[in-house]
Protein backbone atom coordinates (compact mmCIF):
# COMPACT_ATOMS: atom_id res chain seq x y z
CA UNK A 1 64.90 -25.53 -23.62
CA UNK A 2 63.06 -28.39 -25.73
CA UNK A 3 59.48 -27.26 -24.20
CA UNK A 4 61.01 -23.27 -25.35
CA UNK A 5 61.28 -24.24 -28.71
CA UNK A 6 58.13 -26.03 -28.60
CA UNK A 7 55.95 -23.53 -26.85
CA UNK A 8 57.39 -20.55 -29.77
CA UNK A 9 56.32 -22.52 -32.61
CA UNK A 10 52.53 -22.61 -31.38
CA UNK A 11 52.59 -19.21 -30.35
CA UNK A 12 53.59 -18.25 -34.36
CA UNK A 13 50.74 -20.11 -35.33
CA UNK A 14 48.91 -17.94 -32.56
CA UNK A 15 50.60 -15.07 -34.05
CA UNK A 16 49.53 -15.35 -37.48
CA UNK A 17 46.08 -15.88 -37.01
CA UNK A 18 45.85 -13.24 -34.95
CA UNK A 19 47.37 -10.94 -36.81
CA UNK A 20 44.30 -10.47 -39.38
CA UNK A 21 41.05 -8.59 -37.57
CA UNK A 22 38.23 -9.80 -39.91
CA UNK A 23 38.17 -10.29 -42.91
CA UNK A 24 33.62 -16.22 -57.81
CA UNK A 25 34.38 -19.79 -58.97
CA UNK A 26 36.97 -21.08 -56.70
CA UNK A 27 37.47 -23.69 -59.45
CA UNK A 28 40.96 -22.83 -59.78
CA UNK A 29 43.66 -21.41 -57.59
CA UNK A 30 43.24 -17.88 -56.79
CA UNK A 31 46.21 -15.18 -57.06
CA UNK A 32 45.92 -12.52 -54.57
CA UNK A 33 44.46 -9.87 -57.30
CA UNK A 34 41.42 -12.01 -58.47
CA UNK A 35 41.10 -12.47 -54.45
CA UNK A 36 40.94 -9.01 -54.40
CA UNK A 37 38.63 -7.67 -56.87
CA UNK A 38 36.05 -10.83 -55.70
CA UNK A 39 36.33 -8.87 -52.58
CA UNK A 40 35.56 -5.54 -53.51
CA UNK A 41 33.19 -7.22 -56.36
CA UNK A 42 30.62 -9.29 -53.94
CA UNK A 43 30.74 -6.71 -50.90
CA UNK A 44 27.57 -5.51 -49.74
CA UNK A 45 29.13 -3.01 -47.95
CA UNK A 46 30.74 -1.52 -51.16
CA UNK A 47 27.31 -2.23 -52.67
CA UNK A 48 25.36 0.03 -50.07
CA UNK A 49 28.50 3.03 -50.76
CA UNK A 50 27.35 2.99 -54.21
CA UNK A 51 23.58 3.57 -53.62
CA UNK A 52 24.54 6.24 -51.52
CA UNK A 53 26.96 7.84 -54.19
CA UNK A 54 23.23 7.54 -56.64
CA UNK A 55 21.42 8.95 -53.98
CA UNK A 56 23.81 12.22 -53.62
CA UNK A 57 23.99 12.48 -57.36
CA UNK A 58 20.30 12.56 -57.82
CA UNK A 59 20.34 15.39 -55.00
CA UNK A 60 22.70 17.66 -56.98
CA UNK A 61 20.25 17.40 -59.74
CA UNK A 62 17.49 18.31 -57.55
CA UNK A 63 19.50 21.35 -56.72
CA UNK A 64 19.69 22.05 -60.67
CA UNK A 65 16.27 21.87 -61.17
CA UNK A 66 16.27 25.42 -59.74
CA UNK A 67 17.46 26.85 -62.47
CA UNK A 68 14.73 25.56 -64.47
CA UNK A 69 10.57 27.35 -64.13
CA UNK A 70 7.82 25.72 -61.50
CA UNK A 71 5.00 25.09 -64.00
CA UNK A 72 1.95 23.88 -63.30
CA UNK A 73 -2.12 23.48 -64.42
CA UNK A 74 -4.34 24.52 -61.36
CA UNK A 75 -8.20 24.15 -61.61
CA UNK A 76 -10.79 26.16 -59.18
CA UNK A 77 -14.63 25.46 -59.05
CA UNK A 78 -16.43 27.38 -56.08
CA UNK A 79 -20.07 27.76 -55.49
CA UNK A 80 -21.24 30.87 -54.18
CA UNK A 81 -24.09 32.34 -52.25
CA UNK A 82 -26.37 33.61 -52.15
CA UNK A 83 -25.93 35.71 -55.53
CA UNK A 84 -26.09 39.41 -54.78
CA UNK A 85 -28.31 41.19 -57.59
CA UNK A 86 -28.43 45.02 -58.81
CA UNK A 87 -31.94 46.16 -60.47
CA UNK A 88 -31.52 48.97 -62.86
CA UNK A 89 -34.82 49.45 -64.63
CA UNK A 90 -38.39 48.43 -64.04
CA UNK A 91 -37.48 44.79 -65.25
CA UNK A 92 -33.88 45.02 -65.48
CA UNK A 93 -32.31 43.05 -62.79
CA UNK A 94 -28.20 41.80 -62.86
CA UNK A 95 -26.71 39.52 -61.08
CA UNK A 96 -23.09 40.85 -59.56
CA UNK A 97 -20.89 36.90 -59.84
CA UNK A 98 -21.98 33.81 -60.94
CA UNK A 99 -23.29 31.10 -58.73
CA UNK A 100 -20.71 28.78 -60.33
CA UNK A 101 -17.39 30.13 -60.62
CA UNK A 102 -15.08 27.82 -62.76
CA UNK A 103 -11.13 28.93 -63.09
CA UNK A 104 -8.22 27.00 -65.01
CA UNK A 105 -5.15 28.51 -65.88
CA UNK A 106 -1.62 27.53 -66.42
CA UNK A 107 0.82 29.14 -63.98
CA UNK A 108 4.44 29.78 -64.08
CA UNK A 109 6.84 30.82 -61.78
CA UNK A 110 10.88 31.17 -62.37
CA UNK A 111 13.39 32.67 -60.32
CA UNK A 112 15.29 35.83 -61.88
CA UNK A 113 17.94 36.54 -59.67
CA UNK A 114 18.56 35.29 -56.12
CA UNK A 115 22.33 36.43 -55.55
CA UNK A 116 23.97 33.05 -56.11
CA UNK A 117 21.92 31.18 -53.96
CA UNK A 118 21.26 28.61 -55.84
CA UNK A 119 24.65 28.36 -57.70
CA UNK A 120 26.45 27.45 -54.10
CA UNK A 121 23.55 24.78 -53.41
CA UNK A 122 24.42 23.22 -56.52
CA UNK A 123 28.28 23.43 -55.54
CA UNK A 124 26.92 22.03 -52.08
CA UNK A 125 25.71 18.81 -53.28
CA UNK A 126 28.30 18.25 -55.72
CA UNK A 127 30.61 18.81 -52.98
CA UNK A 128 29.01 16.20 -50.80
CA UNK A 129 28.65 13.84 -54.19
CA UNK A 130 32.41 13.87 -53.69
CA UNK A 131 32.44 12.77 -50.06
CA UNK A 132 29.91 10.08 -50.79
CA UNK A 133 32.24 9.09 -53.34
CA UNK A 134 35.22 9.00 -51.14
CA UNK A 135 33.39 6.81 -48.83
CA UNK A 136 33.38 3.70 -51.84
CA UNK A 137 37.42 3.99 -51.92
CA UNK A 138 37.39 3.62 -48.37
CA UNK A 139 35.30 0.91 -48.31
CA UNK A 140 37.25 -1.09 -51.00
CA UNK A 141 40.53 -0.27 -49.93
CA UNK A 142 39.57 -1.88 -46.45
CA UNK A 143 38.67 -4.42 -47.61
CA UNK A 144 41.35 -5.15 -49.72
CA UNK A 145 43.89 -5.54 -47.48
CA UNK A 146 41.70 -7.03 -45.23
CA UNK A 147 41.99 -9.58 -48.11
CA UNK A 148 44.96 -9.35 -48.64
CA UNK A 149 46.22 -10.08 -44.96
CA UNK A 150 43.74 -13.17 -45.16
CA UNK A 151 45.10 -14.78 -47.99
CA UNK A 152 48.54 -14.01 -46.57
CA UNK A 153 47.53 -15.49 -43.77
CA UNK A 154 46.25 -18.60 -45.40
CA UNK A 155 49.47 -19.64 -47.27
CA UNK A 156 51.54 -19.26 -44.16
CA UNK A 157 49.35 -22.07 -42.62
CA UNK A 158 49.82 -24.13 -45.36
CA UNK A 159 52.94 -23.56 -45.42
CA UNK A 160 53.57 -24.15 -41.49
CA UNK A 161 51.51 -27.24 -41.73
CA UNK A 162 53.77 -28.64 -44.31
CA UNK A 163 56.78 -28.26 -42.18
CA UNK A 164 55.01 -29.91 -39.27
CA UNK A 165 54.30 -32.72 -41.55
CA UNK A 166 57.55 -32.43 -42.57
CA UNK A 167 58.58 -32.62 -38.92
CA UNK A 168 56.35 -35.52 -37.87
CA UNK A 169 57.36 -37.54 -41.25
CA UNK A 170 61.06 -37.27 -39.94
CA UNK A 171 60.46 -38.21 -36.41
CA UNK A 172 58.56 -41.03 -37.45
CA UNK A 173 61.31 -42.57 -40.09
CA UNK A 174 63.77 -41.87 -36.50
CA UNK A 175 61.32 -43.63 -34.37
CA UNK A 176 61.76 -46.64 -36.95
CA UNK A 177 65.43 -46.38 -36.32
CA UNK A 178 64.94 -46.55 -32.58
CA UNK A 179 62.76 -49.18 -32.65
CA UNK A 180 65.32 -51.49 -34.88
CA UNK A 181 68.38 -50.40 -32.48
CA UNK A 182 66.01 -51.31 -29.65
CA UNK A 183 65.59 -55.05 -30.97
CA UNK A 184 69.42 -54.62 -31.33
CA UNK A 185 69.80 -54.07 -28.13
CA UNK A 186 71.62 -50.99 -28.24
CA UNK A 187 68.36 -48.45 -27.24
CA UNK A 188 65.90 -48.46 -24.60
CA UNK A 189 62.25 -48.30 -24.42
CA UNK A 190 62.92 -45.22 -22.91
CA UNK A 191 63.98 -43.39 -26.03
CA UNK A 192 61.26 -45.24 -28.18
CA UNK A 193 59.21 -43.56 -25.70
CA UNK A 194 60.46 -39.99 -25.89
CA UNK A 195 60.10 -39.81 -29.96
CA UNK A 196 56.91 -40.85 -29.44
CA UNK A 197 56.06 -37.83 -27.07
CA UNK A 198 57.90 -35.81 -29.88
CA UNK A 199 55.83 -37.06 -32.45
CA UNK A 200 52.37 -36.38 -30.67
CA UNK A 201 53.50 -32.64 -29.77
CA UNK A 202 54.27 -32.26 -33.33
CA UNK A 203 50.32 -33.33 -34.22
CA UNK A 204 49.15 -31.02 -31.75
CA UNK A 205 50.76 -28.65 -33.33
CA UNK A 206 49.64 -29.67 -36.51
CA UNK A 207 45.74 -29.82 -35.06
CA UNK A 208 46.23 -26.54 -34.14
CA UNK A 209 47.72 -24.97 -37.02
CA UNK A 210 44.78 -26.91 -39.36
CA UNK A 211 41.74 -25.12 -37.11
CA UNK A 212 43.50 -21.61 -37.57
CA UNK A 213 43.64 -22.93 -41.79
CA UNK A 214 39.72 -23.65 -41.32
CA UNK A 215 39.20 -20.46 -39.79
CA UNK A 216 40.64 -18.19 -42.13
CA UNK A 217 39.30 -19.96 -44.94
CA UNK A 218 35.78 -18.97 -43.74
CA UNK A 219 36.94 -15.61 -43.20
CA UNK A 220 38.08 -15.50 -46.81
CA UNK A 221 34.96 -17.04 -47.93
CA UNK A 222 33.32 -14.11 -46.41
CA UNK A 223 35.31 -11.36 -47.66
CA UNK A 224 34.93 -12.93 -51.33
CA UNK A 225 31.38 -13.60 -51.36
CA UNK A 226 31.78 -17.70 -51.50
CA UNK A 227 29.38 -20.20 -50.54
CA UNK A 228 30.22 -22.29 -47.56
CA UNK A 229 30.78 -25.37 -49.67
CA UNK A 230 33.29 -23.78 -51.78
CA UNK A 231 36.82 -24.88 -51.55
CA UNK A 232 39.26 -21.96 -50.78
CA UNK A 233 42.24 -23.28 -52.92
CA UNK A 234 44.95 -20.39 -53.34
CA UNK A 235 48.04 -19.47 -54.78
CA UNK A 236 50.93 -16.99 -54.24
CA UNK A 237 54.98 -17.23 -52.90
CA UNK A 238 56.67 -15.70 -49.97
CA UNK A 239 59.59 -14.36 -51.46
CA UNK A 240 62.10 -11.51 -50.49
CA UNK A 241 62.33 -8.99 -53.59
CA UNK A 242 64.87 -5.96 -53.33
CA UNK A 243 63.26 -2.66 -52.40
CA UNK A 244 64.14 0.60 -52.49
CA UNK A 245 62.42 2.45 -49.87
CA UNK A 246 62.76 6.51 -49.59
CA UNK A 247 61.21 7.62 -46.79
CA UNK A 248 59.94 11.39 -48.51
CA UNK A 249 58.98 10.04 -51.91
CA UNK A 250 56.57 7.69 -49.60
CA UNK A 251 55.32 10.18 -47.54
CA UNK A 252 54.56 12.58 -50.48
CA UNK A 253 52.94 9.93 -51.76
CA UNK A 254 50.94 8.98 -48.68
CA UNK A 255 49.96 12.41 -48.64
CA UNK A 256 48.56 12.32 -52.03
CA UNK A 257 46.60 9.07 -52.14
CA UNK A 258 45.38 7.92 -48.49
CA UNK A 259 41.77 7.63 -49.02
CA UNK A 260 41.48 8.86 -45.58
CA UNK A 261 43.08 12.22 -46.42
CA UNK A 262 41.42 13.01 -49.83
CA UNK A 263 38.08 12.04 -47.90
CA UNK A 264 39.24 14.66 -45.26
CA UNK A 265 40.21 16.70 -47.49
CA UNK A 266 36.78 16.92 -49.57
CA UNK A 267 34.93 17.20 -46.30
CA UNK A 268 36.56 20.43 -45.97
CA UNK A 269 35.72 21.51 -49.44
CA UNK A 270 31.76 20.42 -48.44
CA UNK A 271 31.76 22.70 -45.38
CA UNK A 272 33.29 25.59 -47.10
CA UNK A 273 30.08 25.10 -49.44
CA UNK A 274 27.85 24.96 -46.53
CA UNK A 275 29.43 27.90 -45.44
CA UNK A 276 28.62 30.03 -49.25
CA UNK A 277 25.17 28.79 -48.62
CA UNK A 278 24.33 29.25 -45.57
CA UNK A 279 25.45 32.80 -45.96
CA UNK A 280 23.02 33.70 -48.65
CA UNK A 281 19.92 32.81 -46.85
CA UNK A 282 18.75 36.31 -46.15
CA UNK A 283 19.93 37.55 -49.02
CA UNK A 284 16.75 39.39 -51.67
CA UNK A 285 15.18 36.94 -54.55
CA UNK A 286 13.48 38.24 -57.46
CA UNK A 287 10.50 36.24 -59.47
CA UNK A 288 8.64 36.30 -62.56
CA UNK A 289 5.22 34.96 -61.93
CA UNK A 290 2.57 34.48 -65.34
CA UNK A 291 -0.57 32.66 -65.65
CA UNK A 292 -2.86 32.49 -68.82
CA UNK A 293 -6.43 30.25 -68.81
CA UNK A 294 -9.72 30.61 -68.58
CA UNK A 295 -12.50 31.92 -65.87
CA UNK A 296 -15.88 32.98 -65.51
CA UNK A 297 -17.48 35.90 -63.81
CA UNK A 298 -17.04 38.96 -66.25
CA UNK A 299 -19.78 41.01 -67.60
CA UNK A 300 -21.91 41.25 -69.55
CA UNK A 301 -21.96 37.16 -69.61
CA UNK A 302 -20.80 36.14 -66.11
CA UNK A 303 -21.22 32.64 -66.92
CA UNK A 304 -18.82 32.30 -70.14
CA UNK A 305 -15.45 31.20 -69.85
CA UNK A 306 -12.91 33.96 -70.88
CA UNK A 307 -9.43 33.52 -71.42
CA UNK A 308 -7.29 35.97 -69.20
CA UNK A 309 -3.83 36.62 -68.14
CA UNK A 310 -1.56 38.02 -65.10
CA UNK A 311 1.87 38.81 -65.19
CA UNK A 312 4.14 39.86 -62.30
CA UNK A 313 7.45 40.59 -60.74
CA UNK A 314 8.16 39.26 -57.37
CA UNK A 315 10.50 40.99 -54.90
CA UNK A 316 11.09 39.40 -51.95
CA UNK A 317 13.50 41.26 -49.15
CA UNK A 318 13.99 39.16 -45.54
CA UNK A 319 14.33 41.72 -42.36
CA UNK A 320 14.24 39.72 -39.60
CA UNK A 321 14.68 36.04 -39.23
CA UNK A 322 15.85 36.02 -35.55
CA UNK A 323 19.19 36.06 -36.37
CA UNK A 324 18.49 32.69 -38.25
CA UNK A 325 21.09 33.25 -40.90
CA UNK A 326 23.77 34.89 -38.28
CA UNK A 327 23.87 31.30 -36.14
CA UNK A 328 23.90 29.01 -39.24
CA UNK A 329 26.75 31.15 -40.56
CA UNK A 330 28.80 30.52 -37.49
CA UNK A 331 28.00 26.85 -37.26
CA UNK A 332 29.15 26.32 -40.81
CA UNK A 333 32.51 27.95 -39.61
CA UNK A 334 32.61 26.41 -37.01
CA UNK A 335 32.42 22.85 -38.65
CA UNK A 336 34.69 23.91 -40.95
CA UNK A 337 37.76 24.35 -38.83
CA UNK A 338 36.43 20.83 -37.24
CA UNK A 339 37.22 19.44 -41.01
CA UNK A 340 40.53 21.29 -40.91
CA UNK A 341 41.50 19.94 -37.78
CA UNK A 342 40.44 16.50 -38.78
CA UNK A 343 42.96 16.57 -41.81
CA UNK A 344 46.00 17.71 -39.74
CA UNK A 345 45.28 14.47 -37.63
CA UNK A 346 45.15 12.37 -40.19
CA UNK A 347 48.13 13.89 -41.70
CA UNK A 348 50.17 13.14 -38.83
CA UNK A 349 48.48 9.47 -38.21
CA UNK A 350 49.52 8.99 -42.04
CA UNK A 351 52.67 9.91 -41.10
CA UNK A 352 53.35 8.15 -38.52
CA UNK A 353 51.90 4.68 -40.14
CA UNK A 354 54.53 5.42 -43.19
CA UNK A 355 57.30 5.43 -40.47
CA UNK A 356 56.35 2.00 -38.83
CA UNK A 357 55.61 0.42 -41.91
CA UNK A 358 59.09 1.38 -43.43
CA UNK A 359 60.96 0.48 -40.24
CA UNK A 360 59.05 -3.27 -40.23
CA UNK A 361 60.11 -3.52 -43.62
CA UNK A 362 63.74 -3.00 -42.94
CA UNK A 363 63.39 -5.48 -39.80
CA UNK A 364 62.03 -8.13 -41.99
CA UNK A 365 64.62 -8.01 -44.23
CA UNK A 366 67.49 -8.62 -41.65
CA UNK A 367 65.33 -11.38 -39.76
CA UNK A 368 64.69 -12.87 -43.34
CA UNK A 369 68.95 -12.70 -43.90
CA UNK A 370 69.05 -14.43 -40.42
CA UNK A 371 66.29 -16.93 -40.47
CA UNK A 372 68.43 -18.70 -43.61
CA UNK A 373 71.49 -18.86 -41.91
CA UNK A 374 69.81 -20.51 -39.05
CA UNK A 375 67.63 -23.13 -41.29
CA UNK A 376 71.60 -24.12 -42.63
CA UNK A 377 73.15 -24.69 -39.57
CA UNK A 378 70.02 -26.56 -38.43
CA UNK A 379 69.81 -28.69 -41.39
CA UNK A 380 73.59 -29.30 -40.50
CA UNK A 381 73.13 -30.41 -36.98
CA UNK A 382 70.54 -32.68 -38.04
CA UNK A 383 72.77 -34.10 -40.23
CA UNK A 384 75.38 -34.36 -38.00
CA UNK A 385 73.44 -35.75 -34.98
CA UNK A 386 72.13 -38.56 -36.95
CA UNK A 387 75.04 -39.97 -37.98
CA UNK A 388 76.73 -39.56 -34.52
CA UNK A 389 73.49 -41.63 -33.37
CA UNK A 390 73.90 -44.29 -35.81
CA UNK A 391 77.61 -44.42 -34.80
CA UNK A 392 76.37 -44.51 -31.09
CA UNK A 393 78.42 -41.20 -30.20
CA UNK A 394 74.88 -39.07 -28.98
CA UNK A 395 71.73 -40.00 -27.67
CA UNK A 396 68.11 -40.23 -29.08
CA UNK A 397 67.68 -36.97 -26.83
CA UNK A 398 69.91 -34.51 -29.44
CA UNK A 399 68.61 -36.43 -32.58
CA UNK A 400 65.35 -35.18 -31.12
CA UNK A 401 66.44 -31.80 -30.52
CA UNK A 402 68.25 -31.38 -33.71
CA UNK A 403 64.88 -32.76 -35.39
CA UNK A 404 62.68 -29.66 -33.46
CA UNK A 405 65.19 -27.19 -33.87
CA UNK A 406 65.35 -27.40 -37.78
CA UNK A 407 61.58 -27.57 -37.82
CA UNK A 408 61.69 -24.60 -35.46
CA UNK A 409 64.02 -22.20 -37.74
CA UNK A 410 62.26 -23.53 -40.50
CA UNK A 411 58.76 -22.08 -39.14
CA UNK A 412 60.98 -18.57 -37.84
CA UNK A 413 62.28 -18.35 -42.02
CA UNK A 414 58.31 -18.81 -42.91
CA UNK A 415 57.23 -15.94 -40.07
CA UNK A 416 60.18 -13.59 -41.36
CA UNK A 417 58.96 -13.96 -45.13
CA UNK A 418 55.45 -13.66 -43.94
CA UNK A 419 55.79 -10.99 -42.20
CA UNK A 420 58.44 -9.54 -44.83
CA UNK A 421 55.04 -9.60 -47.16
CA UNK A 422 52.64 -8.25 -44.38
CA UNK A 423 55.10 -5.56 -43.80
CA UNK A 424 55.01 -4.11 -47.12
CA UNK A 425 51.45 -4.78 -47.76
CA UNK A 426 51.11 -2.26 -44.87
CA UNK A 427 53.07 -0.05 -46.51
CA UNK A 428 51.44 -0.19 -49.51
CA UNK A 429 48.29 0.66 -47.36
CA UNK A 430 50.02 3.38 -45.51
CA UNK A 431 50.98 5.36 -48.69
CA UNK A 432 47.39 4.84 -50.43
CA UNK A 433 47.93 2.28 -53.41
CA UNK A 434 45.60 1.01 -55.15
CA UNK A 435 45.27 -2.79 -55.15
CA UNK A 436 41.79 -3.02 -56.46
């Protein structure tokens, strides 16, 4: 039964480490918000979201630019011959072009009317600006509770490893005991012995639980963007508050603000727009073309530069493209219902994650109600033995067990407040909030 107890209380130090997948002046103690926003501050991955987010808006100005006229300066020189000539009198001899042909001219070319072609690019990229941007709120919001489970994580060690000290400070004053009632002659060596075994189970335990601590303080040191060197000192309670959960208002509201979703959601919107567009490519475009500089070449002086002109309409009618615009049509459908399909998945994964996370809430909170009662009636048996011990009614045996069993339901109130806090963190992540 003793080795039981024993065995549960380094498997919750197991536990809690475990629970947490990966995861700034630390002059002072840090509350879980300024852990937070260091996290979502220092991130290169949140860092590498937002050059992406540039990137796509610089490509929905691109699109703009459409709107605007292609001008340009263009300069020809050409040498030609030989150079044909044309005699038209005894004497009289022309030549037809000029050796040296020199041509600049400013050209302009603007689109008149293309059937909304470029209008739905332009609604293309900003549609995919706001999936880029969805991206960054994914980003942060994993890692903030990936921070938030961290620093969680990190109290309850400190907290454990105080009531292991705790433990091993009280086994230590009874070992005293034992040894005096030993010289008395009313103990053995034998019990000496077995608080001693006691005492060096409870600094394994406390070994153990102060490697997970180092651990998870380089974790967090990761997450936040610290040095190496930097001490990780923290601050924050476990403490039950009263909470009023409604299971539709939270699923509404999951529904509403899961990153996830509204990133689904917007990848729908961006394949509609690839749809718009990818339907217009054989569609007619019309042009205005102009260009005004100066040239060579006309008579009666072919080698003076004259200033000249062209102006144009440009009609431009696709009849065949292989069936080009038929195929792109149907793959932009086609990856539209894919978005669709991706939303009602997430929908339902949101929905499920809302249940759970409600249901270990409620769990928490009647394990919290019944970890107290047992750290009472523990802290009463200890009592109790160790007065029956001094009085020579028990053995060292059930001081001992009284000793590990408090420090047992003490660790099993920490786990139910810890995971009281790691419950509704959860929850906070299943319904979307915001904690950066």
């Amino acid at each position: 039964m003793i080795r039981l107890k024993q065995l549960t209380t380094l498997t919750f130090l197991v536990f809690v480490t475990s629970l947490v997948p990966f995861c700034a002046r630390a002059e002072d103690s840090l509350t879980v918000e300024q852990a937070v926003q260091m996290a979502v501050s220092n991130q290169p991955a949140v860092k590498q979201a937002e050059q992406q987010l540039r990137a796509s808006q610089a490509n929905v100005e691109v699109k703009k630019s459409y709107y605007y006229p292609d001008i340009s300066v263009l300069g020809l020189y050409s040498r030609l011959g030989p150079v044909e000539t044309i005699t038209v009198g005894p004497g009289e001899t022309f030549e037809l072009f000029p050796a040296n042909n020199y041509d600049a001219h400013l050209q302009l070319r603007q689109t008149v009317y293309d059937f909304g072609e470029r209008s739905a690019s332009v609604r293309a990229a900003e549609a995919e600006q706001k999936a880029v941007g969805d991206r960054i709120d994914l980003v942060k919001s994993s890692l903030a509770y990936q921070t938030v489970a961290v620093f969680n994580t990190i109290l309850i060690l400190h907290q454990s490893i105080a009531v292991i000290e705790d433990q091993i400070t009280a086994l230590n004053e009874h070992l005293d005991v034992t040894r005096k009632k030993v010289e008395a002659g009313t103990a053995t060596d034998f019990e000496v012995l077995t608080t001693q075994v006691r005492i060096a189970e409870a600094r394994d335990q406390l070994i153990d639980a102060k490697t997970s601590l180092d651990e998870q303080e380089i974790v967090f040191r990761r997450l936040a963007g610290m040095s190496p060197q930097q001490p990780v000192m923290l601050k924050g309670t476990f403490e039950r508050a009263t909470v009023t959960l409604t299971p539709d208002s939270l699923r509404r509201a999951a529904m509403e603000q899961r990153p996830e979703l509204i990133a689904a959601r917007d990848a729908v919107t961006a394949a509609e727009s690839r749809v718009r567009l990818t339907s217009l490519g054989f569609r007619p475009s019309l042009d205005v073309t102009f260009t005004s500089g100066f040239k060579n070449g006309y008579i009666p002086n072919l080698n003076r530069l004259k200033a000249n002109y062209t102006a144009g309409l440009e009609l431009q009618i696709p009849i065949f493209n292989g069936f080009q615009t038929r195929h792109r049509t149907s793959a932009a459908d086609a990856d539209v219902r894919v978005a669709q399909e991706h939303v009602a998945d997430i929908e339902r994964q949101v929905d499920a994650e809302v249940s759970r996370a409600t249901a270990a809430v409620n769990s928490s909170v009647d394990k919290i109600g019944n970890s107290e009662i047992q750290v009472r009636q523990a802290e009463r048996a200890v009592t109790l033995a160790q007065s029956q011990y001094d009085a020579g009614v028990v053995t060292n045996l059930d001081v001992l067990d009284a000793q590990t069993a408090l420090a047992q339901a003490r660790l099993v109130h920490l786990k139910a407040l810890y995971k009281y806090t790691m419950s509704l963190s959860q929850l906070d992540q299943a319904t979307g909030k915001r904690v950066w």
